[in-house]
Protein backbone atom coordinates (compact mmCIF):
# COMPACT_ATOMS: atom_id res chain seq x y z
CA UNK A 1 -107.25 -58.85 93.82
CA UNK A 2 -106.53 -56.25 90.90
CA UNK A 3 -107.26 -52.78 91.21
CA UNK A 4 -109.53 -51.75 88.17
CA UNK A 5 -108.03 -49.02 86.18
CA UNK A 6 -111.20 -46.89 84.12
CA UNK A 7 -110.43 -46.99 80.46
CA UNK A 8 -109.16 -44.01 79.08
CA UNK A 9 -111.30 -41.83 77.33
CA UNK A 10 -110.66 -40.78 73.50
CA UNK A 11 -112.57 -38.32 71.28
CA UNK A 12 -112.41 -39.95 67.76
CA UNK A 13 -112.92 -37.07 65.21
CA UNK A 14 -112.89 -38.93 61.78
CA UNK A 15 -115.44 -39.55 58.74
CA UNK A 16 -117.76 -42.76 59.02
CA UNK A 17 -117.97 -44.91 55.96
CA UNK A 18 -120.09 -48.00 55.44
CA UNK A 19 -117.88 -49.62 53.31
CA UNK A 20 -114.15 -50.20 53.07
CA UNK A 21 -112.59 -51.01 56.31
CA UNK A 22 -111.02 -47.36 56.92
CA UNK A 23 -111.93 -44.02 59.48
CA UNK A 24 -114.08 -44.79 62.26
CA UNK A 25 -114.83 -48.68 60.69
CA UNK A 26 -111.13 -49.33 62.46
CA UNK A 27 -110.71 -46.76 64.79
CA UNK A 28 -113.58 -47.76 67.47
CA UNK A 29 -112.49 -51.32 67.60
CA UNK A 30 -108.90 -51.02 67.51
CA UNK A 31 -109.15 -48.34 70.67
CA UNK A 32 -111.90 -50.21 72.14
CA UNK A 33 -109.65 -53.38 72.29
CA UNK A 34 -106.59 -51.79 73.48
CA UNK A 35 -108.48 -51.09 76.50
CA UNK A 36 -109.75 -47.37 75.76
CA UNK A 37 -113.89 -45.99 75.51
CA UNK A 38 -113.58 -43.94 72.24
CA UNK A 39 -116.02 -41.29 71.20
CA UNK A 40 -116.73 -41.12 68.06
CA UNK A 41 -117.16 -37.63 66.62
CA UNK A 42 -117.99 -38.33 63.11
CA UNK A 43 -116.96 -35.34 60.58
CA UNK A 44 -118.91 -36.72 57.58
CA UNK A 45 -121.01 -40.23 56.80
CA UNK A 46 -119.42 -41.34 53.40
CA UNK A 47 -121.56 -44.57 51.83
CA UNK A 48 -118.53 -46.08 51.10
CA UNK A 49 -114.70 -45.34 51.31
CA UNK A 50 -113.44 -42.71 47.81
CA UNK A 51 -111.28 -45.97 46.61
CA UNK A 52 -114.67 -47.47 45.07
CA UNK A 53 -115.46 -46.47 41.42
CA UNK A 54 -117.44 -43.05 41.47
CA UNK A 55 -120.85 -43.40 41.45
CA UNK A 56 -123.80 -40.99 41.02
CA UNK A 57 -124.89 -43.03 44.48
CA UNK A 58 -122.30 -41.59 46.31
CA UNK A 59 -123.22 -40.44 49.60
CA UNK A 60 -121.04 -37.39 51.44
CA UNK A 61 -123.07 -35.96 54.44
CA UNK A 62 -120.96 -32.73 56.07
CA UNK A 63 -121.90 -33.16 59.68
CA UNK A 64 -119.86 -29.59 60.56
CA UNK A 65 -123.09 -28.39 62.28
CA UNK A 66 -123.61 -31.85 63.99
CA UNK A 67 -119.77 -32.26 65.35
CA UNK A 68 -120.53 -28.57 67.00
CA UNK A 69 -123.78 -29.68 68.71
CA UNK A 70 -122.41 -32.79 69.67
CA UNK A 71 -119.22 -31.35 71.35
CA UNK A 72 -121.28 -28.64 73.32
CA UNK A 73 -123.74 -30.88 74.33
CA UNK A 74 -120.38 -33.25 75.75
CA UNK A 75 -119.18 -30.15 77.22
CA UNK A 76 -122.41 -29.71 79.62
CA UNK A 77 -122.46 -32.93 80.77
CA UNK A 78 -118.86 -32.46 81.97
CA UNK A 79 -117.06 -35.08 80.08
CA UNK A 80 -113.53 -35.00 80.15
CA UNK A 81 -110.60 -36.81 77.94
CA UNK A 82 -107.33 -38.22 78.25
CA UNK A 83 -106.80 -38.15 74.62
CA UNK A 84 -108.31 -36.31 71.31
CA UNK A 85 -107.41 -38.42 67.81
CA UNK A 86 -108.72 -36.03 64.86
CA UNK A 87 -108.40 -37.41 61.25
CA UNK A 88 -110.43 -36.84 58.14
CA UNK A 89 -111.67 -33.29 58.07
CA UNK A 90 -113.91 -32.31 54.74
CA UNK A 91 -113.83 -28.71 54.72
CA UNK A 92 -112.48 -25.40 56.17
CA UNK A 93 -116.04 -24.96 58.16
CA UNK A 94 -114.96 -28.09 59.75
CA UNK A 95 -111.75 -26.98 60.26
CA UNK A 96 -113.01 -23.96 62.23
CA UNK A 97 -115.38 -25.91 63.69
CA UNK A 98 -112.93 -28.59 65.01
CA UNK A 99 -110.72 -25.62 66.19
CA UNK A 100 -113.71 -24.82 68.54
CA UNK A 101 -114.37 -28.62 69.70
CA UNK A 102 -110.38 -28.74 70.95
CA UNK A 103 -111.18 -25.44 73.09
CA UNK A 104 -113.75 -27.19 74.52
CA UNK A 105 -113.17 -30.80 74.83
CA UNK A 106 -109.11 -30.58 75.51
CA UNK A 107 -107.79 -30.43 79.01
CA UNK A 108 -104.53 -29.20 80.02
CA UNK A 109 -103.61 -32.90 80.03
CA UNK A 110 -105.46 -33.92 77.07
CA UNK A 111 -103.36 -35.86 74.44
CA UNK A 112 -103.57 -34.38 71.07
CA UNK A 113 -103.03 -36.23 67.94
CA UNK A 114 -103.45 -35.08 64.98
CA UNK A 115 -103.39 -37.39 61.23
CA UNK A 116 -103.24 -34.46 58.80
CA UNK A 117 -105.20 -36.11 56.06
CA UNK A 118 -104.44 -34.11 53.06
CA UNK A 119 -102.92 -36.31 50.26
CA UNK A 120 -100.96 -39.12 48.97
CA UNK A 121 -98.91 -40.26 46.85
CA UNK A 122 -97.36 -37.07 46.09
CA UNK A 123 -100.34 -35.16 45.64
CA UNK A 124 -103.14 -33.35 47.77
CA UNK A 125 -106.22 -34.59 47.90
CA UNK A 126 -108.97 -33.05 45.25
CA UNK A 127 -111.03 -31.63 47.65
CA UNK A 128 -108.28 -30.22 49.43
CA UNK A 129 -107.09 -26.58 48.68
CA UNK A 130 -104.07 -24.35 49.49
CA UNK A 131 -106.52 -22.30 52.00
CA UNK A 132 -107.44 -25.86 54.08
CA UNK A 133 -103.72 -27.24 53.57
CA UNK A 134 -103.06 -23.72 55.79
CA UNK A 135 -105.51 -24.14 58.15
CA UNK A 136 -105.15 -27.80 59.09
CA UNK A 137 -101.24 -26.52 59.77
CA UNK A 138 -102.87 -24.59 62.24
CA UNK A 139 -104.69 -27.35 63.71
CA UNK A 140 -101.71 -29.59 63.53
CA UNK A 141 -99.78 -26.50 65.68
CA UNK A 142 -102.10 -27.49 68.63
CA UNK A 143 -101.00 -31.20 68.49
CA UNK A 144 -99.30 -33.16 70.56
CA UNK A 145 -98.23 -36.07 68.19
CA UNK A 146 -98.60 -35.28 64.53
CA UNK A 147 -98.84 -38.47 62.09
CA UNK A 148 -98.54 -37.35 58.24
CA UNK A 149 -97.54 -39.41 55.47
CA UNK A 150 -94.89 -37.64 53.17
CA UNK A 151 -97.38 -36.13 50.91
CA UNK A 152 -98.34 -34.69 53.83
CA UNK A 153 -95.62 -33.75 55.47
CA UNK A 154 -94.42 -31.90 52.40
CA UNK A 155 -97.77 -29.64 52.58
CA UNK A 156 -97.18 -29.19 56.59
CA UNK A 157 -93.33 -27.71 55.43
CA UNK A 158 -94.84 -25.73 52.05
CA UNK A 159 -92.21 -28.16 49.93
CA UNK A 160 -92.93 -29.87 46.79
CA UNK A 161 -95.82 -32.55 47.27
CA UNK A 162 -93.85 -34.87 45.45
CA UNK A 163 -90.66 -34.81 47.50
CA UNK A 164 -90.22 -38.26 48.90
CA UNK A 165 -87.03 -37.89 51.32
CA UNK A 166 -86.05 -41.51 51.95
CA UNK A 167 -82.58 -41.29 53.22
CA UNK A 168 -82.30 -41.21 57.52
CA UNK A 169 -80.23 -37.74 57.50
CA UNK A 170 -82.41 -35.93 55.19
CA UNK A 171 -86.01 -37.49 57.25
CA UNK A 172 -84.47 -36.54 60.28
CA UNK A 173 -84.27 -33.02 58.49
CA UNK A 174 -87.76 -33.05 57.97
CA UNK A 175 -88.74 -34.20 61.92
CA UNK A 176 -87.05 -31.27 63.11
CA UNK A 177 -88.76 -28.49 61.46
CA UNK A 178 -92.08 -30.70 61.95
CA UNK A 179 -91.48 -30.51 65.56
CA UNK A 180 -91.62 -26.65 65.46
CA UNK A 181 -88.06 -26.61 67.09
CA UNK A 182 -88.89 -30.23 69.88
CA UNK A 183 -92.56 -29.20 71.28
CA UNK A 184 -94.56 -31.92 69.58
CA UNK A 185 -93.67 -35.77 68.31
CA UNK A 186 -93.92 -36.19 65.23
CA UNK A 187 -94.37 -39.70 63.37
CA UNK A 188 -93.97 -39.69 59.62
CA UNK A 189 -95.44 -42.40 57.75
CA UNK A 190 -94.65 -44.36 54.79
CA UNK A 191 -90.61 -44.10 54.75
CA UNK A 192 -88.49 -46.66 53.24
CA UNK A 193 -85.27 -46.23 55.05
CA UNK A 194 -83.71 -49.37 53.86
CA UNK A 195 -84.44 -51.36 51.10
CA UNK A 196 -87.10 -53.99 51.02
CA UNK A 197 -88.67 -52.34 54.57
CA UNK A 198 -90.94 -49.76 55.36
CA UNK A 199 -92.48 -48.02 58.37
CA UNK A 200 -91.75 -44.72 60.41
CA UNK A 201 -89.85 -42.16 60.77
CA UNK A 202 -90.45 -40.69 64.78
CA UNK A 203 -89.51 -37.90 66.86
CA UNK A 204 -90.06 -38.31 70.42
CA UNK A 205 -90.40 -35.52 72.44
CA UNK A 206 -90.10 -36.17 75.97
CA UNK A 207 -86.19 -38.05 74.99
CA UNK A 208 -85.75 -36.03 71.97
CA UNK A 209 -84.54 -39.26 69.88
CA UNK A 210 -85.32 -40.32 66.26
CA UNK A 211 -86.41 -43.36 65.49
CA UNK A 212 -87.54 -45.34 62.05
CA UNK A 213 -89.51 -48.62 63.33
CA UNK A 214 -89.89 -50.53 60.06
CA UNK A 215 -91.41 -54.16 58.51
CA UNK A 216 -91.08 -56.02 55.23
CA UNK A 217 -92.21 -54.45 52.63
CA UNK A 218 -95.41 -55.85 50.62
CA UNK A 219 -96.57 -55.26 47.08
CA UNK A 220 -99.56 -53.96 47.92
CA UNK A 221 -101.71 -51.07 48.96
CA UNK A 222 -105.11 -50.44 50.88
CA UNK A 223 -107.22 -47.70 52.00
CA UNK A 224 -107.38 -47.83 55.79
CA UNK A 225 -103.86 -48.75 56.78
CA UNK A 226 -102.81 -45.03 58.09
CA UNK A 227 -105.78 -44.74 60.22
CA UNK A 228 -104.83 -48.58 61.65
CA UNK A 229 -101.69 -47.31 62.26
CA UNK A 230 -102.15 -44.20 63.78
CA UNK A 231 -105.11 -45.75 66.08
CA UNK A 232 -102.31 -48.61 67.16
CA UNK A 233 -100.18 -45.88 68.10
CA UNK A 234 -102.43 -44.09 70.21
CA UNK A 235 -103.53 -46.84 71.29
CA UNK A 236 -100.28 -48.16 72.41
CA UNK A 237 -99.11 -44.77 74.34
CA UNK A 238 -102.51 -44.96 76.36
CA UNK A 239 -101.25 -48.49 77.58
CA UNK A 240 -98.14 -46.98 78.81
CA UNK A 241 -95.78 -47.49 75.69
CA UNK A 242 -92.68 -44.69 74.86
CA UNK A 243 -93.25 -43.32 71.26
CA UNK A 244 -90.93 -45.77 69.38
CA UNK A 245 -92.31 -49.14 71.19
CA UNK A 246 -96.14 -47.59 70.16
CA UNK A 247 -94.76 -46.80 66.91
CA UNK A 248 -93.58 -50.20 66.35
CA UNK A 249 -96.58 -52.33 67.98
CA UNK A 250 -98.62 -50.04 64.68
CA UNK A 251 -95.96 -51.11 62.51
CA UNK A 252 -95.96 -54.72 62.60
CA UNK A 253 -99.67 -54.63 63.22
CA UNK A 254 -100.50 -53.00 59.77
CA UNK A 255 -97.60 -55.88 58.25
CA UNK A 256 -99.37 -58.72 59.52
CA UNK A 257 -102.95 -57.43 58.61
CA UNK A 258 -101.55 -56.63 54.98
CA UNK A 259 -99.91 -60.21 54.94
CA UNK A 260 -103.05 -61.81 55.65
CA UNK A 261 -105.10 -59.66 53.44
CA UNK A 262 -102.28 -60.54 50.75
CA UNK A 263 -102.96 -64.47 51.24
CA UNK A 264 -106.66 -64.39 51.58
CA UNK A 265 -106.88 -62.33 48.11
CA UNK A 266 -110.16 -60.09 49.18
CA UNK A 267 -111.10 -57.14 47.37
CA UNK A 268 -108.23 -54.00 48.19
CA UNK A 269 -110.77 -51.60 48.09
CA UNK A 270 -112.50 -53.45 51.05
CA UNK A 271 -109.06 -52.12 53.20
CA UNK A 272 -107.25 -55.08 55.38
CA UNK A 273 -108.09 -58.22 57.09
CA UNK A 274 -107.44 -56.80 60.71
CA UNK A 275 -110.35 -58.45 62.57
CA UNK A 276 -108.82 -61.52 63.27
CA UNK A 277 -105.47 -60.32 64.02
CA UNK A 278 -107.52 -57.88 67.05
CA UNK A 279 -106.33 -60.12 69.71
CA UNK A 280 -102.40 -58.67 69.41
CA UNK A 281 -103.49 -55.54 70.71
CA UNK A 282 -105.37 -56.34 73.84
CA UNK A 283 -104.16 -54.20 76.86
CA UNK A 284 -101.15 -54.80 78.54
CA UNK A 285 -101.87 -55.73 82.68
């Protein structure tokens, strides 16, 4: 007879939205199927994900009073957790505030990961300013993994937005100095190291190697796919796996999704076919 093993415990801190598979939408089943009980922590409730036309409709609820409550309230009953995933964060009051839940939720063996959504495509985000680019660097200083796209990463290091390092020697560059000198991993997203393939660039650590796990290439883009990723990942170290194995379980998960998505034609906006590809990521016995 098998021993049960509890779940591990994750504190999801991310933006819900009703439509457009993205945020929380992927998050809680993805970690829920890789054998973890995630707790959501929802920074805003969005109507539907910002890829949809603009609409006068257009619901964005700032729940920076609500996360606060929330985390004391988790805090007196004495919950603990093996692993804090922060994402979307909608302004510096929620920055501060999130500051706050880490000092009270984190353990001194709490994982820490932290997806500095900022911006994309070589450009911040609108609502995003120089003074919460700073102060989610702060927050990323407390992480144990840190997974930023280049955009991203290019804020973190106070370079040009638009610099999109592709070449191994000059990402491996960048991983250093986003490692603040080897304490924390660091997983950039989006690289293209070779042609015709795209993935990771990864700095473990605990072995101190680089890494870039990598996939075809598709012609194609979706909301949704970083936060798949970086839930995979997480998702993936929880079951035991070393940085670069987790890194590449996300990888080919978000390939096969997009593939799918690709031959079933559905809406982009609506984010990637990744319910029926769930059963890849069950947990490992």
């Amino acid at each position: 007879m098998s021993i049960a093993i509890p779940a591990p415990r994750v504190a999801a801190v991310h933006d819900l939205a009703g439509v457009g598979r993205c945020s929380l939408g992927v998050i809680l089943p993805v970690l829920s199927v890789m054998g973890c009980q995630c707790a959501p922590l929802p920074t805003a409730l969005l109507s539907a994900s910002t890829l949809f036309p603009p609409s006068p409709r257009f619901l964005f609820r700032d729940l920076a009073g609500e996360m606060e409550t929330t985390a004391g309230h988790w805090a007196e009953l004495g919950l603990s957790f093996d692993a804090i995933y922060t994402g979307f964060v909608g302004s510096l009051e929620q920055l501060a505030v999130l500051e706050r839940v880490l000092d009270t939720l984190a353990g001194p063996d709490t994982l820490i990961l932290v997806d500095p959504v900022m911006g994309d495509h070589g450009k911040p985000y609108r609502t995003y300013t120089p003074a919460m680019c700073r102060a989610m660097g702060e927050l990323a200083r407390r992480a144990h993994i840190i997974t930023p796209n280049l955009t991203e990463a290019a804020l973190l290091l106070e370079e040009d937005p638009a610099a999109q390092p592709q070449d191994p020697a000059q990402l491996q560059i960048w991983l250093e100095r986003l490692s603040l000198k080897g304490a924390r991993s660091v997983v950039l997203t989006g690289v293209r190291p070779r042609p015709g393939r795209v993935g990771a660039a990864c700095f473990d650590r605990e072995t101190g190697v680089f890494s870039f796990p990598c996939a075809p290439e598709a012609p194609a883009s979706f909301p949704g796919t970083g936060d798949l990723f970086a839930a995979v990942t997480l998702g993936g170290l929880l079951q035991g796996d070393g940085l670069n194995d987790a890194v590449q379980r996300a990888v080919d998960f978000v390939s096969d999704c997009v593939q799918v998505t690709l031959a079933l034609g559905t809406d982009p906006a609506m984010g990637v076919e990744f319910e029926g590809q769930m059963g890849k990521l069950k947990r490992k016995h």
